[in-house]
Protein backbone atom coordinates (compact mmCIF):
# COMPACT_ATOMS: atom_id res chain seq x y z
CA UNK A 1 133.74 -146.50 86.80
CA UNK A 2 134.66 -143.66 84.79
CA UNK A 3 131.43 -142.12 84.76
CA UNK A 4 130.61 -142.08 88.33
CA UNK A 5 134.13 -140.45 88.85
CA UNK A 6 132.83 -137.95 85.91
CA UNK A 7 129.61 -137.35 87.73
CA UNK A 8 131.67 -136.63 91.39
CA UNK A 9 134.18 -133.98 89.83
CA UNK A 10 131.51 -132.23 87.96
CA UNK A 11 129.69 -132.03 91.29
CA UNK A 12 132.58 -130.62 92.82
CA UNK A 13 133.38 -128.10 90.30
CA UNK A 14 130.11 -126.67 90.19
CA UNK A 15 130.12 -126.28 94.13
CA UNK A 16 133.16 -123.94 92.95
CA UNK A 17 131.80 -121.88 90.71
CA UNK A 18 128.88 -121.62 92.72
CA UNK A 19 131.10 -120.55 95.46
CA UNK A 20 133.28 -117.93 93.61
CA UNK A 21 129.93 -116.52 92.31
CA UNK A 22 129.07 -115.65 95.92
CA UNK A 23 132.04 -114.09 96.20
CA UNK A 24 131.39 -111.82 93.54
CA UNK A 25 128.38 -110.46 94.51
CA UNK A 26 127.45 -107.01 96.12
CA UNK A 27 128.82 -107.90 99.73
CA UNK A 28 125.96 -106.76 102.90
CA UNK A 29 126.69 -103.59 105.03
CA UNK A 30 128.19 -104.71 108.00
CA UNK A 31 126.03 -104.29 111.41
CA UNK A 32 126.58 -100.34 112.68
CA UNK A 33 127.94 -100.49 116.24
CA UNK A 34 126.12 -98.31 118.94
CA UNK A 35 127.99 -95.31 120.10
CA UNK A 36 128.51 -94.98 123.92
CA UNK A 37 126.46 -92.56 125.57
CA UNK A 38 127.58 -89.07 127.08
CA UNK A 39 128.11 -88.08 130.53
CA UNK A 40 125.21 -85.46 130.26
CA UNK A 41 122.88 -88.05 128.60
CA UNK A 42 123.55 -90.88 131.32
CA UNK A 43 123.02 -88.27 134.00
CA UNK A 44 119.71 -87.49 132.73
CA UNK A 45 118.97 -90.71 132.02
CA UNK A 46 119.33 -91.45 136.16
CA UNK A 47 118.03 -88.11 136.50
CA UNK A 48 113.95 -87.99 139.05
CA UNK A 49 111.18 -86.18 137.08
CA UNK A 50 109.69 -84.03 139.45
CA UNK A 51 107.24 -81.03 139.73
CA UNK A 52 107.94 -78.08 142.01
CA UNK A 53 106.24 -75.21 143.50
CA UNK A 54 107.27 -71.85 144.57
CA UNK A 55 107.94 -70.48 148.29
CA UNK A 56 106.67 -66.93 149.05
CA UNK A 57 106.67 -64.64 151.22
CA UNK A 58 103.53 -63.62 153.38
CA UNK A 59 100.82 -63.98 156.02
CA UNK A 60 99.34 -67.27 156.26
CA UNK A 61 95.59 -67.01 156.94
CA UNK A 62 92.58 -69.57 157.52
CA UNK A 63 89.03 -68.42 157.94
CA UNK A 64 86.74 -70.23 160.30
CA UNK A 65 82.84 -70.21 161.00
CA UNK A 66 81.08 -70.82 163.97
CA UNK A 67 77.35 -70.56 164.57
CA UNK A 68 75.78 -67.05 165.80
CA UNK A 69 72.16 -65.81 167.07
CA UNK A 70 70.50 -62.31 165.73
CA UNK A 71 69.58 -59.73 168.37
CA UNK A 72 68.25 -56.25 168.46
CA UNK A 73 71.26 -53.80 169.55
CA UNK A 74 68.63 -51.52 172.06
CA UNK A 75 65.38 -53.59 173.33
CA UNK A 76 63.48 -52.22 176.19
CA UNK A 77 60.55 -53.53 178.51
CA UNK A 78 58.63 -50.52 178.41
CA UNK A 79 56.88 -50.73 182.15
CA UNK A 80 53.61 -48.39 182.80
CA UNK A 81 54.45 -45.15 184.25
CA UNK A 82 50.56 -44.83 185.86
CA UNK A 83 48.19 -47.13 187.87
CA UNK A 84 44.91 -47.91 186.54
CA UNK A 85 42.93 -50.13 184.63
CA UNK A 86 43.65 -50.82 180.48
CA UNK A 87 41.73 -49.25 178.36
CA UNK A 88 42.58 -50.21 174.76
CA UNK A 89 45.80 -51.54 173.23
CA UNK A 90 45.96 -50.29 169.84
CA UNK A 91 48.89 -52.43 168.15
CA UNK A 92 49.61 -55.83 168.00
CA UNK A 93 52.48 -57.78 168.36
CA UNK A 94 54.80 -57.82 165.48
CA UNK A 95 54.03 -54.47 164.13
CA UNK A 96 56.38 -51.45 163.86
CA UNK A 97 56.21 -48.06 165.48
CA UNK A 98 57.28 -44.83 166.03
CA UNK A 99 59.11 -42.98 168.46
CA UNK A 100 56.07 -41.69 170.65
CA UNK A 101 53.07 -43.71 169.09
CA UNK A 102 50.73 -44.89 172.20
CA UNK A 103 50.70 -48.34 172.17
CA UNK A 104 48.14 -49.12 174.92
CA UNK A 105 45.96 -46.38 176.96
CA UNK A 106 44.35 -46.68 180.61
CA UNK A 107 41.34 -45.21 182.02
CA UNK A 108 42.00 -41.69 182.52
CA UNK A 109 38.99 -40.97 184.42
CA UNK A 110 41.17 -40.62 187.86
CA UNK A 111 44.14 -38.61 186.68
CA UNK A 112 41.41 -36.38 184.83
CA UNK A 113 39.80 -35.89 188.14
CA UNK A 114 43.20 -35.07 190.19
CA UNK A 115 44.10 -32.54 187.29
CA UNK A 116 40.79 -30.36 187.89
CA UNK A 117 41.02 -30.35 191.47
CA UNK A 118 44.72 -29.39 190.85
CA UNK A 119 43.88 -26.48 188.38
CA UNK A 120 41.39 -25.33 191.46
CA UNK A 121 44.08 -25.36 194.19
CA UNK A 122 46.26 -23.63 191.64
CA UNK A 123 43.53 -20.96 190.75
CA UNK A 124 43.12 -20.80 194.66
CA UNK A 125 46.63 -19.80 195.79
CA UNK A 126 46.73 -16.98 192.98
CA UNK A 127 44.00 -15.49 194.34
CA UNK A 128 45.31 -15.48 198.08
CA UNK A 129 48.66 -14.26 196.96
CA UNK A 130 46.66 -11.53 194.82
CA UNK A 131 44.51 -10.16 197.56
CA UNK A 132 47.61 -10.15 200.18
CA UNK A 133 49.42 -8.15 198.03
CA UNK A 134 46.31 -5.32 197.75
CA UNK A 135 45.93 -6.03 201.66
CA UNK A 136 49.39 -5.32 202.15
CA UNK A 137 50.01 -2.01 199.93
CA UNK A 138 46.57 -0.46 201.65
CA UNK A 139 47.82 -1.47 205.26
CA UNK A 140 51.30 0.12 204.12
CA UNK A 141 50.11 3.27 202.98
CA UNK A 142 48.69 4.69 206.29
CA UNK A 143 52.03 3.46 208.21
CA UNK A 144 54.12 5.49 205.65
CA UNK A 145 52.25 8.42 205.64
CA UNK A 146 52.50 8.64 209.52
CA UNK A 147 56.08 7.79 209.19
CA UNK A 148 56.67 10.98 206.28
CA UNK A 149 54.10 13.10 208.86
CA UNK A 150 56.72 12.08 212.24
CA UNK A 151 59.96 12.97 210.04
CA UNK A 152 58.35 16.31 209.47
CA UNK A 153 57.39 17.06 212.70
CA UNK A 154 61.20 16.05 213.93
CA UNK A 155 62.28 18.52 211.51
CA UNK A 156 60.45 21.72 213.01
CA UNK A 157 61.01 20.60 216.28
CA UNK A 158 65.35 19.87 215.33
CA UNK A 159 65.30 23.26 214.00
CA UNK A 160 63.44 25.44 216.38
CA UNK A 161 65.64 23.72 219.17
CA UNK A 162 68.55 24.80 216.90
CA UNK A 163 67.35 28.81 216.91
CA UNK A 164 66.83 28.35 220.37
CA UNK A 165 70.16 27.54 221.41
CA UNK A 166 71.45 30.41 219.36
CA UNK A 167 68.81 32.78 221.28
CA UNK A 168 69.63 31.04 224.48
CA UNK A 169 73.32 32.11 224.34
CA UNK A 170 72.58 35.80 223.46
CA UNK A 171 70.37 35.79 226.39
CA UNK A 172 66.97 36.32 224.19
CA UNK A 173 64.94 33.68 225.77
CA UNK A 174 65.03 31.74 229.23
CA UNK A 175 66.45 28.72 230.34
CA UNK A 176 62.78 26.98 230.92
CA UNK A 177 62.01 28.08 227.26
CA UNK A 178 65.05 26.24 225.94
CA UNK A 179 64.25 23.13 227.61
CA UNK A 180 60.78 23.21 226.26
CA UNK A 181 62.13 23.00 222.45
CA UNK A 182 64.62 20.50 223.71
CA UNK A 183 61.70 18.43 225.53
CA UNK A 184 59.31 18.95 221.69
CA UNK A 185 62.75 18.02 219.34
CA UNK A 186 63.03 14.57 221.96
CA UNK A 187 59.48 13.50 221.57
CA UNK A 188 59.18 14.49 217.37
CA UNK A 189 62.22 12.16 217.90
CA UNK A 190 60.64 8.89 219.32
CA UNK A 191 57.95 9.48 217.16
CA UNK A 192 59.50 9.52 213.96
CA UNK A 193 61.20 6.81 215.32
CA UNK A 194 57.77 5.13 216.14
CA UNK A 195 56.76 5.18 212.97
CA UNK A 196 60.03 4.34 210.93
CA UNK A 197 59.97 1.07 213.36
CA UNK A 198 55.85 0.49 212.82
CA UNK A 199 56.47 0.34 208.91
CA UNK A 200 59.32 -1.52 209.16
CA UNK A 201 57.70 -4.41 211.28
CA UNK A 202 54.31 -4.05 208.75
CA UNK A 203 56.75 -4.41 205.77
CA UNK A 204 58.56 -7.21 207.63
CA UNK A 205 55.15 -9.27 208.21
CA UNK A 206 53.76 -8.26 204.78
CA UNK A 207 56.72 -9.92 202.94
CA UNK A 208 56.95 -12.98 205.07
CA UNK A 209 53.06 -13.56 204.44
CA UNK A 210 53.44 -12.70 201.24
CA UNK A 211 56.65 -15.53 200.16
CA UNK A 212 54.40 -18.31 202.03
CA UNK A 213 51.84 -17.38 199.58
CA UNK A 214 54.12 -17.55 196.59
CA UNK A 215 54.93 -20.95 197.66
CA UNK A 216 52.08 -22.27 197.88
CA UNK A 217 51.35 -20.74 194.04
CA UNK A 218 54.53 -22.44 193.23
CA UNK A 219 53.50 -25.36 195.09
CA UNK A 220 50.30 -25.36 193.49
CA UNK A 221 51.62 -25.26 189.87
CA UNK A 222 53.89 -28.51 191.14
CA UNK A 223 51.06 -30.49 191.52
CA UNK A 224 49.48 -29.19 188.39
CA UNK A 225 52.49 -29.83 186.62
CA UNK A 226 52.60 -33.72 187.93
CA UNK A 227 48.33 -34.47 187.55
CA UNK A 228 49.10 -33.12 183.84
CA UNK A 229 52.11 -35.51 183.71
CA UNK A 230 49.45 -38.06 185.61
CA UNK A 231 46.90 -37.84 182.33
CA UNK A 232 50.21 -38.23 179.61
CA UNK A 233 51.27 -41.40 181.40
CA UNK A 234 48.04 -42.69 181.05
CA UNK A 235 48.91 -42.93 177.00
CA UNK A 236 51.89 -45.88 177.19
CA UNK A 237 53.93 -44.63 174.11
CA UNK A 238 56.98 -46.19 172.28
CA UNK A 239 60.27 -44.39 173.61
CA UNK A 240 61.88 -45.37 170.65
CA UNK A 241 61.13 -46.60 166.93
CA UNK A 242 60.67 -50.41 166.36
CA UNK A 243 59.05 -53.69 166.39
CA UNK A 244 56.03 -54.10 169.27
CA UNK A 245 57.73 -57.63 169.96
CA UNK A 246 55.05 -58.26 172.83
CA UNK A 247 52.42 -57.14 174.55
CA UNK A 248 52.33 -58.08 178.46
CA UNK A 249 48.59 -56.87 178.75
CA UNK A 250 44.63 -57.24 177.52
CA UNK A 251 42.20 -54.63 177.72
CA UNK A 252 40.14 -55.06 181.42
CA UNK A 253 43.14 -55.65 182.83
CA UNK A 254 44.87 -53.52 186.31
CA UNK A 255 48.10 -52.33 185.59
CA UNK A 256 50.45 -51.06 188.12
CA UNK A 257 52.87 -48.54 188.05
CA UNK A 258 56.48 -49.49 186.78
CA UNK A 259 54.53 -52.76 185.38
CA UNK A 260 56.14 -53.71 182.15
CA UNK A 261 53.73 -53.13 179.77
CA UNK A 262 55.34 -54.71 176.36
CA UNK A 263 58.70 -55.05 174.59
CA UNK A 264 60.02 -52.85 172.26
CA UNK A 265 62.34 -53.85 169.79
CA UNK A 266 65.09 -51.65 167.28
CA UNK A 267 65.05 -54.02 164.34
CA UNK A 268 67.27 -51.69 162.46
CA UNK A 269 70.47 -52.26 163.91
CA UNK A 270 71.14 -56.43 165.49
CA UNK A 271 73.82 -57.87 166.79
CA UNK A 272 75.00 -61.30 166.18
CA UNK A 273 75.96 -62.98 169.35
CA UNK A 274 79.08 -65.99 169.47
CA UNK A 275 81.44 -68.10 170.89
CA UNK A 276 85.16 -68.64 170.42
CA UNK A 277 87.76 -70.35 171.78
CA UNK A 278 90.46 -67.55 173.84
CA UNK A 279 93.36 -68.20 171.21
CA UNK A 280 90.52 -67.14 168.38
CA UNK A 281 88.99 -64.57 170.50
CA UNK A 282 92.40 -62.99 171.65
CA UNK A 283 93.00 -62.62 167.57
CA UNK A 284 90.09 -60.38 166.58
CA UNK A 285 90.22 -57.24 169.06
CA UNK A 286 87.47 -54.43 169.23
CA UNK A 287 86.75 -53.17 165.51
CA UNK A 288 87.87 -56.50 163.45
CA UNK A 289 85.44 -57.13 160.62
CA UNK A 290 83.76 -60.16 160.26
CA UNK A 291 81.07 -61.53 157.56
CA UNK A 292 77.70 -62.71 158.60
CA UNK A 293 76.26 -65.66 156.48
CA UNK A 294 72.60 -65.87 156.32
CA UNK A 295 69.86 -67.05 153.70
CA UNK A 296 72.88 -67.46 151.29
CA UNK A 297 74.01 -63.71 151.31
CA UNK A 298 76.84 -62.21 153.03
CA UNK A 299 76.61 -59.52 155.38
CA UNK A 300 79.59 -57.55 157.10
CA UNK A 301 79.64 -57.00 160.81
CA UNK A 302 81.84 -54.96 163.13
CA UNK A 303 82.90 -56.89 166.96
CA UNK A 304 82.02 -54.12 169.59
CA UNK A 305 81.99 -56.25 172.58
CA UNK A 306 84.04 -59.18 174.26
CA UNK A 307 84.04 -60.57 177.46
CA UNK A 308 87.78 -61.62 177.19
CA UNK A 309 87.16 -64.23 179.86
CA UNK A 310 86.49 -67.94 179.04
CA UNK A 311 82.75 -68.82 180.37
CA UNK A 312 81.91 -72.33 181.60
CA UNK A 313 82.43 -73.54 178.33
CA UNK A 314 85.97 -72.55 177.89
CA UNK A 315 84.76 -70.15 175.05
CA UNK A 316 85.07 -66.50 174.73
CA UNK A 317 81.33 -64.23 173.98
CA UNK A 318 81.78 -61.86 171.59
CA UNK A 319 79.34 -59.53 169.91
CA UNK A 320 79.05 -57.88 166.39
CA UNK A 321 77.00 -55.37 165.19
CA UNK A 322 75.25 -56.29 161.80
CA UNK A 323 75.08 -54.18 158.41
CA UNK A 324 71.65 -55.03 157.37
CA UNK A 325 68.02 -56.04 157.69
CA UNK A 326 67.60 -59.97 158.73
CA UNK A 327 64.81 -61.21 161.29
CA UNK A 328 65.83 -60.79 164.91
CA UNK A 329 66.15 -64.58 167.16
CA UNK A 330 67.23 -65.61 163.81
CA UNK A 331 70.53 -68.29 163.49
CA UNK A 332 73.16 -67.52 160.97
CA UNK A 333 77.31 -68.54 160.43
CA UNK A 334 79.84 -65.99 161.68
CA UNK A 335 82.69 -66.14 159.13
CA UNK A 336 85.93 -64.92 160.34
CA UNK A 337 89.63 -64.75 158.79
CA UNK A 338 92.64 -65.02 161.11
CA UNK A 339 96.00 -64.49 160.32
CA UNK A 340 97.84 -67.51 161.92
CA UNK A 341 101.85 -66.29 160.92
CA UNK A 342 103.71 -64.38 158.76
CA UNK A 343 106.95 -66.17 157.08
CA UNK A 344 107.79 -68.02 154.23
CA UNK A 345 104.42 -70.02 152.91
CA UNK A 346 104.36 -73.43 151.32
CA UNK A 347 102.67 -75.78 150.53
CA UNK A 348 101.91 -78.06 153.11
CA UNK A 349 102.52 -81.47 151.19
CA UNK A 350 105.94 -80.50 150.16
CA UNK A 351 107.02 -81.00 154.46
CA UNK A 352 109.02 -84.39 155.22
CA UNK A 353 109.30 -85.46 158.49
CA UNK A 354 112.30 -87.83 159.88
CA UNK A 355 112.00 -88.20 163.59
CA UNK A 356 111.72 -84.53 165.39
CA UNK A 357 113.29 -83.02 161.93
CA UNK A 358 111.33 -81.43 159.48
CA UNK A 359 112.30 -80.34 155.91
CA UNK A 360 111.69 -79.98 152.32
CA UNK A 361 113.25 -80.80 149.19
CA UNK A 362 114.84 -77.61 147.86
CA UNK A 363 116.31 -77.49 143.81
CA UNK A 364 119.21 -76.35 143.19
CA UNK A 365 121.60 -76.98 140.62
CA UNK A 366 119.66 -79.36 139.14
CA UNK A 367 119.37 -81.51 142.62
CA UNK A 368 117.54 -82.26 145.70
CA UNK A 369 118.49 -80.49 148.45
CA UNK A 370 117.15 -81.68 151.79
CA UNK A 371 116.55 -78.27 153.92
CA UNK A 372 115.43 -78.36 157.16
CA UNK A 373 112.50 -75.39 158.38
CA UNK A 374 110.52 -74.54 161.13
CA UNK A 375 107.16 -74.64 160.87
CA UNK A 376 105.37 -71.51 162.39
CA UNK A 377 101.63 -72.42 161.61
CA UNK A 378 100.36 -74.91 159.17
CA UNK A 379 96.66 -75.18 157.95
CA UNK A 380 96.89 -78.60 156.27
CA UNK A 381 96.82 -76.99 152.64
CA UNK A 382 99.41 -74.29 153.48
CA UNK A 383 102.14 -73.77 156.06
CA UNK A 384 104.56 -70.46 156.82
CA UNK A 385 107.89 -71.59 157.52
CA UNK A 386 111.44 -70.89 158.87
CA UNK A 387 114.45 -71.82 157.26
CA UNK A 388 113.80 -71.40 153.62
CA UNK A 389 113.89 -68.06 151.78
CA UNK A 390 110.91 -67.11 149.31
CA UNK A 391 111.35 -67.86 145.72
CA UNK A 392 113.02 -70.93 146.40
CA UNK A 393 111.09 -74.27 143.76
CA UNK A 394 110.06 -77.21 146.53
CA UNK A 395 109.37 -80.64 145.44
CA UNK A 396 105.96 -80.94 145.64
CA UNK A 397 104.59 -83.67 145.56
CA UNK A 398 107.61 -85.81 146.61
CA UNK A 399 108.44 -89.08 145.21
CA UNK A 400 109.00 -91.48 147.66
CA UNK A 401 112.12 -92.68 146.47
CA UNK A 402 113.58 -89.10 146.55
CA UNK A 403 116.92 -88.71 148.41
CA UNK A 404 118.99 -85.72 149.18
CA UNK A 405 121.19 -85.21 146.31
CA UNK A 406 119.10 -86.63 143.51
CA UNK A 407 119.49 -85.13 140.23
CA UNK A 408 116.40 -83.69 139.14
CA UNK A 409 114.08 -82.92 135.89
CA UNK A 410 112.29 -80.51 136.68
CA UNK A 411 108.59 -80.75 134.41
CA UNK A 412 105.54 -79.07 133.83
């Protein structure tokens, strides 16, 4: 009995020591309480990461293409100035020429024939005008020596009827002899006066025959001057440098006067021919450069010409003249840059839209600011707006859970 009551105290007194041996020991760092958090560092903590972008101020521009055909800027029909039969033509279609090169000839036997018989008539009035004129100065000399012969006569005759009137009134000679001087001084008179009237008449005739000869000279070199003109026109020549683009004609062939002949092309200088719609049209006046894209090059052009009006279409024509060689009938792009507003420009994904409101997400302060804007023009990447002064950062893109107010951070 006594030694289980041994063996139960020793138990127990070893559960003491054991206990106060514990106690002793190098005691464990109590569990370090977590501060409370800042105002600053909860805000951020509740704070939207966002990026932004930048408003500026400017013109907001798109540019547009639309299809266009190559033309020459001066093409003629060149018609045959001459009726006859052809010849020869002596270039073929496609090829270039000079001003003045003869493209096709007809048979000049005709006009050949016409411009001998017309250098005959021609020879033939220069002759009748040149033996008038010796005619006339032989026929005139007689008449002007009788008229110098009468005017001497009528001077004898005024001055012995003179002296006789002076002898007459000192009583030298008779009455009867006075009127015989008087009777000689009134026929030398008439003659002279004959003869002055004979010339004159002579002269008269002579110089009227003479300017119907002249004319017909004159008339004569006329139609010398057109048979010439007659044989050149049978020679069809380029009026102006450029491509032969057809040929209407084959040698054997009757051609008629004013017939076209071929078509002449300036290759040098096209025009690309388009189509816009008025609002597009109405934005590029007279002068606007545009850029012409063909076989993967660029090539500026200048508009010189628009109909204003909307054809059946509803489109505008316009036409620009081309810097540069390209093939003419050829298709191409017209590329064209219009300015659609000036304001504030943004980007167009950075627009909300609640209902007939529209607005962006302007930061300031560290928040979301809703900001209504009017949009003037909008091109689907960029828009110029009302409402919102340049420089301002946009939320772009916007979160969807992004309300006004927010408190932003704003990251790269």
């Amino acid at each position: 009995m006594q030694g289980a009551w041994f063996s139960y105290k020793t138990w127990v007194w070893l559960g003491l020591i054991a206990l106060v041996l514990a106690g002793c020991g190098p005691r464990r760092p109590a569990q370090s309480e977590t501060p409370a958090p800042s105002a600053a560092e909860a805000a951020a903590a509740r704070s939207i990461k966002v990026r932004v972008v930048q408003t500026q101020s400017g013109a907001l521009t798109t540019t547009r293409t639309t299809g266009a055909t190559l033309s020459p800027t001066r093409e003629s029909q060149v018609g045959a100035t001459a009726s006859g039969k052809v010849l020869e033509v002596l270039v073929r279609e496609g090829s270039r020429v000079a001003q003045g090169q003869v493209v096709l000839r007809l048979d000049p036997v005709n006009a050949r024939s016409a411009l001998s018989n017309a250098q005959l008539a021609l020879q033939q009035a220069q002759v009748n005008l040149a033996r008038a004129q010796r005619s006339t100065s032989g026929s005139l000399a007689p008449l002007q020596s009788s008229l110098e012969s009468a005017q001497a006569n009528l001077q004898v005759a005024e001055r012995r009827y003179r002296e006789g009137k002076q002898l007459f009134q000192a009583g030298a000679i008779a009455q009867v002899e006075l009127t015989s001087l008087e009777a000689a001084y009134d026929q030398a008179k008439a003659a002279a006066d004959n003869a002055r009237e004979n010339l004159a008449r002579n002269q008269r005739a002579s110089t009227e025959d003479l300017a119907l000869l002249r004319l017909q000279v004159q008339q004569a070199q006329n139609q010398l001057a057109q048979a010439q003109r007659a044989v050149a026109d049978t020679e069809v020549k380029a009026p102006f440098a450029g491509v032969v683009a057809e040929v209407f004609l084959n040698p054997g062939e009757f051609v008629a006067a004013g017939q076209r002949a071929f078509r002449l092309a300036d290759t040098t200088r096209l025009e690309a021919d388009f189509r816009l719609p008025p609002e597009d049209a109405a934005a590029l006046p007279l002068g606007s450069r545009i850029t012409l894209l063909y076989g993967g090059q660029n090539y500026p052009a200048t508009i010189t010409r628009s109909t204003k009006v909307p054809g059946t279409d509803r489109l505008v024509e316009l036409t620009a003249q081309v810097e540069g060689t390209l093939p003419p009938g050829a298709s191409a792009q017209v590329s064209y840059t219009l300015t659609l507003a000036r304001g504030t420009l943004i980007t167009s994904g950075a627009l909300q839209t609640e209902g007939r409101t529209t607005y962006v997400y302007a930061v300031q302060d560290g928040k979301a600011v809703r900001t209504p804007v009017q949009v003037l023009a909008d091109t689907g990447a960029r828009a110029a707006v009302e409402g919102l002064p340049a420089g301002v950062q946009v939320v772009f893109p916007v979160p969807a859970s992004l309300n006004n107010g927010d408190a932003l951070e704003v990251v790269q």
